[in-house]
Protein backbone atom coordinates (compact mmCIF):
# COMPACT_ATOMS: atom_id res chain seq x y z
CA UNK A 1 -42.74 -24.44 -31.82
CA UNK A 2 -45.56 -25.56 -29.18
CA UNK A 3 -48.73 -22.68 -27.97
CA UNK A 4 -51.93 -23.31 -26.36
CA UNK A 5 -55.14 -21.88 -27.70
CA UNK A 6 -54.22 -18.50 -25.71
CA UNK A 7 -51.41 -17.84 -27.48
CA UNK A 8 -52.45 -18.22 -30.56
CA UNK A 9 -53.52 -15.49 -33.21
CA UNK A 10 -55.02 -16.20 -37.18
CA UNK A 11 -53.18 -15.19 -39.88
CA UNK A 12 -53.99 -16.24 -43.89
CA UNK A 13 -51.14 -18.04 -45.55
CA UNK A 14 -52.09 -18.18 -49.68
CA UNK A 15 -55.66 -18.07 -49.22
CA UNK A 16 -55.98 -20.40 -46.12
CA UNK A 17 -56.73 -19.44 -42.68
CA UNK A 18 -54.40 -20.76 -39.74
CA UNK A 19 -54.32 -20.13 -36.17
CA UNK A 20 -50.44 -19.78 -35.25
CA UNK A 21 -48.41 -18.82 -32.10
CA UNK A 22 -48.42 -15.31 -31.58
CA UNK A 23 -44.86 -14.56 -30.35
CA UNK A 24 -43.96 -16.17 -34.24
CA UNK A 25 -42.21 -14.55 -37.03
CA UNK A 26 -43.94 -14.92 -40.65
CA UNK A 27 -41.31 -18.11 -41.15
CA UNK A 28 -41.70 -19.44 -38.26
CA UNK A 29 -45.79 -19.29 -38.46
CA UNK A 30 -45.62 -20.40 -41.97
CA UNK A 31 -43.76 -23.31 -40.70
CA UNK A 32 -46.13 -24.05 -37.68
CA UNK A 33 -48.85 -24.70 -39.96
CA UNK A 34 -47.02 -27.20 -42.68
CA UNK A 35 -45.72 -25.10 -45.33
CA UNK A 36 -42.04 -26.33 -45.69
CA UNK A 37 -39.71 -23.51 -46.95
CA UNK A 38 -37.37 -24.51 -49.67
CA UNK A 39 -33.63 -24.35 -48.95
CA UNK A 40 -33.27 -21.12 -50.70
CA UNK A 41 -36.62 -19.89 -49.28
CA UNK A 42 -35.20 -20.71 -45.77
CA UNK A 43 -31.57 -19.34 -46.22
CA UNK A 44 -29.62 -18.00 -43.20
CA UNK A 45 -32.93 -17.38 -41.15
CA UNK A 46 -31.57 -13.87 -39.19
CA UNK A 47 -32.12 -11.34 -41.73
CA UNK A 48 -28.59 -11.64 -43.28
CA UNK A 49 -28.85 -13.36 -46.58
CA UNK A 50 -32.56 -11.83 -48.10
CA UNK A 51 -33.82 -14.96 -49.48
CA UNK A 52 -36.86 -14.97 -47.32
CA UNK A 53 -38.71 -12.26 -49.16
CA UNK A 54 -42.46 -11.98 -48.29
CA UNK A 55 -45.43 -9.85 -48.78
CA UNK A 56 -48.48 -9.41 -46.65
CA UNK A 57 -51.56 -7.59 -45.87
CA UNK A 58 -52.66 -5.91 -42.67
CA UNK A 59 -56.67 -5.91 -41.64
CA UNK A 60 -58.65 -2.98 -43.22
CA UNK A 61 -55.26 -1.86 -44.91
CA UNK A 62 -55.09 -0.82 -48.33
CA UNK A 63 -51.42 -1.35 -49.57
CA UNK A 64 -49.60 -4.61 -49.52
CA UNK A 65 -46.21 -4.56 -47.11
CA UNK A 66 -43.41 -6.31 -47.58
CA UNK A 67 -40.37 -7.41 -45.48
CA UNK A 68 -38.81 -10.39 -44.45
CA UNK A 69 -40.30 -13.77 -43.18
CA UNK A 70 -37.37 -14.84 -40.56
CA UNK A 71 -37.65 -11.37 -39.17
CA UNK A 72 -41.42 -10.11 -39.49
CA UNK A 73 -43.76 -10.83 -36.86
CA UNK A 74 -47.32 -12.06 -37.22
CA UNK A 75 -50.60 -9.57 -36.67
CA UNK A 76 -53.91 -10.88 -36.16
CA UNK A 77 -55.67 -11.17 -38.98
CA UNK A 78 -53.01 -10.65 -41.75
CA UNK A 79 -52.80 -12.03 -45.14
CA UNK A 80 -49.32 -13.55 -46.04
CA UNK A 81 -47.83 -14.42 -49.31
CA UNK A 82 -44.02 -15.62 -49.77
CA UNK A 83 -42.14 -14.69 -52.60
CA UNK A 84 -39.27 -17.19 -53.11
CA UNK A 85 -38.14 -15.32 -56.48
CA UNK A 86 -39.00 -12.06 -58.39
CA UNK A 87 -38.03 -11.71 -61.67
CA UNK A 88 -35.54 -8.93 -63.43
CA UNK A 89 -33.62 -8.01 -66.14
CA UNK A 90 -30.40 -8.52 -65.07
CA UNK A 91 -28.01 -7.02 -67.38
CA UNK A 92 -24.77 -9.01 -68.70
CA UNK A 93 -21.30 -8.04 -68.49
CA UNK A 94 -17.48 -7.83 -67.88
CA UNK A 95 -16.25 -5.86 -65.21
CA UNK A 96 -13.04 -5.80 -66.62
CA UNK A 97 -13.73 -3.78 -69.50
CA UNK A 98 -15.92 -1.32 -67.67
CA UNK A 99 -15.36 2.19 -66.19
CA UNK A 100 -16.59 3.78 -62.57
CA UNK A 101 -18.66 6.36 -63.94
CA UNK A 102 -22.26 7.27 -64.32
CA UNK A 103 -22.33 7.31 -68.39
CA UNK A 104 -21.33 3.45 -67.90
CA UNK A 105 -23.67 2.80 -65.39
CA UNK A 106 -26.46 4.51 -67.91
CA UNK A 107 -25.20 2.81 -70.58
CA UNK A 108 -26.16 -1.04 -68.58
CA UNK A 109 -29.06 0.24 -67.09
CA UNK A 110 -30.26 2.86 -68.87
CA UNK A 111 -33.74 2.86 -67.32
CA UNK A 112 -32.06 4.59 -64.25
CA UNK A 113 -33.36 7.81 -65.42
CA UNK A 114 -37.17 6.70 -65.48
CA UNK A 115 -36.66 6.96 -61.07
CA UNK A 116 -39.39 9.11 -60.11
CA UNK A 117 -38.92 9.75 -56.90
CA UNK A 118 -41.51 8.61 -55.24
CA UNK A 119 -38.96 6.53 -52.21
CA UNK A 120 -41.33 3.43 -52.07
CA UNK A 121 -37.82 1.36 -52.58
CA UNK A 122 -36.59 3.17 -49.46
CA UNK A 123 -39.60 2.77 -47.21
CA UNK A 124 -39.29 -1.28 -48.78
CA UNK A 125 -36.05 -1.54 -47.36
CA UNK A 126 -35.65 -4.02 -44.31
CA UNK A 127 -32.29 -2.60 -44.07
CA UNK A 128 -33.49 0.66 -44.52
CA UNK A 129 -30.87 1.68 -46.49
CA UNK A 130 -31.45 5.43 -48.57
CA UNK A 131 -32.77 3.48 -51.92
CA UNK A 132 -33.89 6.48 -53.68
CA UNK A 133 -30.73 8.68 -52.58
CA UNK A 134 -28.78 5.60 -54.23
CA UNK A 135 -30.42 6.32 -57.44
CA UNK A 136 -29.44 10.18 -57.06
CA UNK A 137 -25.96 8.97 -56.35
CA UNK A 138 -25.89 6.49 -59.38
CA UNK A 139 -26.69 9.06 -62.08
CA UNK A 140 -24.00 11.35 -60.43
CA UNK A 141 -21.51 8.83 -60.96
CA UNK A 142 -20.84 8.42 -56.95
CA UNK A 143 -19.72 4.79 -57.30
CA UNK A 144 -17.39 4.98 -54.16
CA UNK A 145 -20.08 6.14 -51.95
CA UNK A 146 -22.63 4.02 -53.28
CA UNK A 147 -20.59 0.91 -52.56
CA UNK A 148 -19.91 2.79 -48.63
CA UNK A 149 -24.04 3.27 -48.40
CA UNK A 150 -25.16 0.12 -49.28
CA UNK A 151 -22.94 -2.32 -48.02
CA UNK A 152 -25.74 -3.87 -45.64
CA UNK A 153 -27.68 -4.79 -48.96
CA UNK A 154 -28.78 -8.00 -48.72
CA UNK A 155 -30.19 -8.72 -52.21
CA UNK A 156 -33.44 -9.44 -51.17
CA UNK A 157 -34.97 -7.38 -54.02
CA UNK A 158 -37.84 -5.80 -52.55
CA UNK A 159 -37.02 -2.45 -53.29
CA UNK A 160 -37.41 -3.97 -57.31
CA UNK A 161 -40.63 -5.52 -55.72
CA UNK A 162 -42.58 -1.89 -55.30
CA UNK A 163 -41.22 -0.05 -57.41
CA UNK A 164 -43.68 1.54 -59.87
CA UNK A 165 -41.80 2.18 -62.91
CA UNK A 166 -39.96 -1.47 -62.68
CA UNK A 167 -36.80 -0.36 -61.57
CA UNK A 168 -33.94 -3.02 -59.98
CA UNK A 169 -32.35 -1.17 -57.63
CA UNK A 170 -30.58 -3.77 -55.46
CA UNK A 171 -28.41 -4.60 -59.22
CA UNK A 172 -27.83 -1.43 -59.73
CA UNK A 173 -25.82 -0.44 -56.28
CA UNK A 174 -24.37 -4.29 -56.92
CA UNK A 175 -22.40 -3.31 -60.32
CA UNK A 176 -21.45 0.14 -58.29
CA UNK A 177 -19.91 -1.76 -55.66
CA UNK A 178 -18.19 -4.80 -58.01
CA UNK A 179 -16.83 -1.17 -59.90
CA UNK A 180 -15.24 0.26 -56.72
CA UNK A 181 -13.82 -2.99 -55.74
CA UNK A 182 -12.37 -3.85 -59.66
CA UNK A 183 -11.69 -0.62 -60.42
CA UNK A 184 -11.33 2.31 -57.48
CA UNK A 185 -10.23 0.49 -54.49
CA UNK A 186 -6.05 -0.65 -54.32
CA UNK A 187 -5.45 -4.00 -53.82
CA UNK A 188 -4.32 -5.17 -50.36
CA UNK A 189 -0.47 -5.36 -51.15
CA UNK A 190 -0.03 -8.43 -48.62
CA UNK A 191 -2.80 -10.27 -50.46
CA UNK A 192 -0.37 -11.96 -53.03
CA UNK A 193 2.59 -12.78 -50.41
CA UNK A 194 0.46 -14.35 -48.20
CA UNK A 195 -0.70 -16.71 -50.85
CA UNK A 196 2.22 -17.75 -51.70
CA UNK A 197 3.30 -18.67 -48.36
CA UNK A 198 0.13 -20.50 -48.18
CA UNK A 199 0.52 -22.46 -51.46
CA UNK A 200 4.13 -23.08 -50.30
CA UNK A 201 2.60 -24.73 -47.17
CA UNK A 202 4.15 -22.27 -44.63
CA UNK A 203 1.08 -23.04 -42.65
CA UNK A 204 0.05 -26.62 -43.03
CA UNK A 205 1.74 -27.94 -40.16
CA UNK A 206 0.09 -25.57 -38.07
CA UNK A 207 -3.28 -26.22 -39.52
CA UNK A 208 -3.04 -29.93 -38.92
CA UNK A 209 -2.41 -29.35 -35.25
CA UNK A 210 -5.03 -27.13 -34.98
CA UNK A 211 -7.41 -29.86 -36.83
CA UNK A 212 -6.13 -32.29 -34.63
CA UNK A 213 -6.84 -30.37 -31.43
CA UNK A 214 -9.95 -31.30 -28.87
CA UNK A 215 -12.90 -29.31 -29.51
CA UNK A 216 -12.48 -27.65 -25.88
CA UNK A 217 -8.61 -26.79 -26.22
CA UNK A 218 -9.75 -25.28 -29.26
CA UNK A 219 -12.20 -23.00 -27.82
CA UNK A 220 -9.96 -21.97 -24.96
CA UNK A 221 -7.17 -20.88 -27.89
CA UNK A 222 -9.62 -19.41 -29.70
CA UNK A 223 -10.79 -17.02 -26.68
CA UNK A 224 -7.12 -16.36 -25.59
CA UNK A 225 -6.62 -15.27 -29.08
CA UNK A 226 -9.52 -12.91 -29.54
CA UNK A 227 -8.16 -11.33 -25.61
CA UNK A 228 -5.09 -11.07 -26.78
CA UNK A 229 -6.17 -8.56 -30.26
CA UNK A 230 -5.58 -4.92 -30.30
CA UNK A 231 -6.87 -2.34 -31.50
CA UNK A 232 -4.32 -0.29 -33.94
């Protein structure tokens, strides 16, 4: 990433004043002036995996903000801090030999009931998912529904970032939605059939040609296929 002096704005990066291009995300600033992110600080880069997590200050504001470095821009004058990992308490277990109710869910993370309310892990949200009306939905046993609400969670973990009382609320809608998949959900009933057929090698002839095929006949089957789908 190139700018001329016009296009630049300063931000602070860990105590150290840089001038960076103004059009820049946090990342992408960050990387104009030298920091190198690690592989798991620089993850997917489009606001899809969380691994980006950042917090930052805003000229003459009191409270810190946080979000996400691929997909935050830079403000004049802002102080910026990266948070490659935040530590929890991340409870062990087996999903087999648990239950889809809220006495289980109490019984792993029994500091559910110290929520108070206050919605600081919603308003953390880059996904802006309902955080607090999660927590609501945990201690009412609404595993299903959890699992439906917060299935653009992206385990970034800033919701566990602000939140007062130390709450993890990003694990807690995880185990809901591993217990709807283990244990509410069916299972797909064409699942097991097609593996075998695929074990079998029903399909390895066909996967060689397609292997085999030139990059540009493979792009014009893979549009013809994708024309051809229909909606059921």
């Amino acid at each position: 990433m190139s700018a001329t002096n016009n296009d630049l704005l300063e931000i602070v990066i860990l105590n150290k004043r840089y001038s960076v291009p103004t059009e820049a995300t946090i990342m992408q600033a960050m990387e104009y002036a030298g920091y190198q992110f690690t592989v798991r600080g620089s993850g997917c880069r489009g606001g899809v995996c969380g691994a980006c997590s950042c917090v930052y200050r805003l000229p003459d504001q009191i409270e810190p903000v946080t979000g996400l470095a691929c997909q935050t821009k830079v403000i004049d004058g802002m102080q910026v801090l990266q948070i490659p990992f935040f530590p929890v308490n991340k409870a062990n277990y087996k999903l087999e030999d648990l239950e889809p109710t809220a006495e289980q869910m109490l019984e792993i993370y029994p500091d559910i009931t110290k929520c108070m309310g206050c919605n600081t892990c919603t308003r953390s949200c880059p996904m802006e998912i309902n955080v607090m009306g999660n927590m609501s939905d945990v201690l009412q046993g609404k595993i299903e529904k959890i699992s439906v609400d917060t299935v653009g969670c992206i385990m970034c973990g800033l919701c566990a970032t602000r939140c007062p009382v130390g709450l993890t609320p990003y694990l807690y809608t995880m185990l809901c939605r591993r217990l709807d998949g283990r244990h509410i959900k069916k299972a797909f009933i064409d699942i097991p059939p097609r593996m075998k057929e695929i074990e079998d090698g029903k399909y390895a002839e066909e996967l060689d040609r397609l292997v085999a095929m030139p990059e540009d006949e493979l792009k014009v089957l893979y549009t013809e296929s994708q024309n051809d789908k229909r909606i059921i």
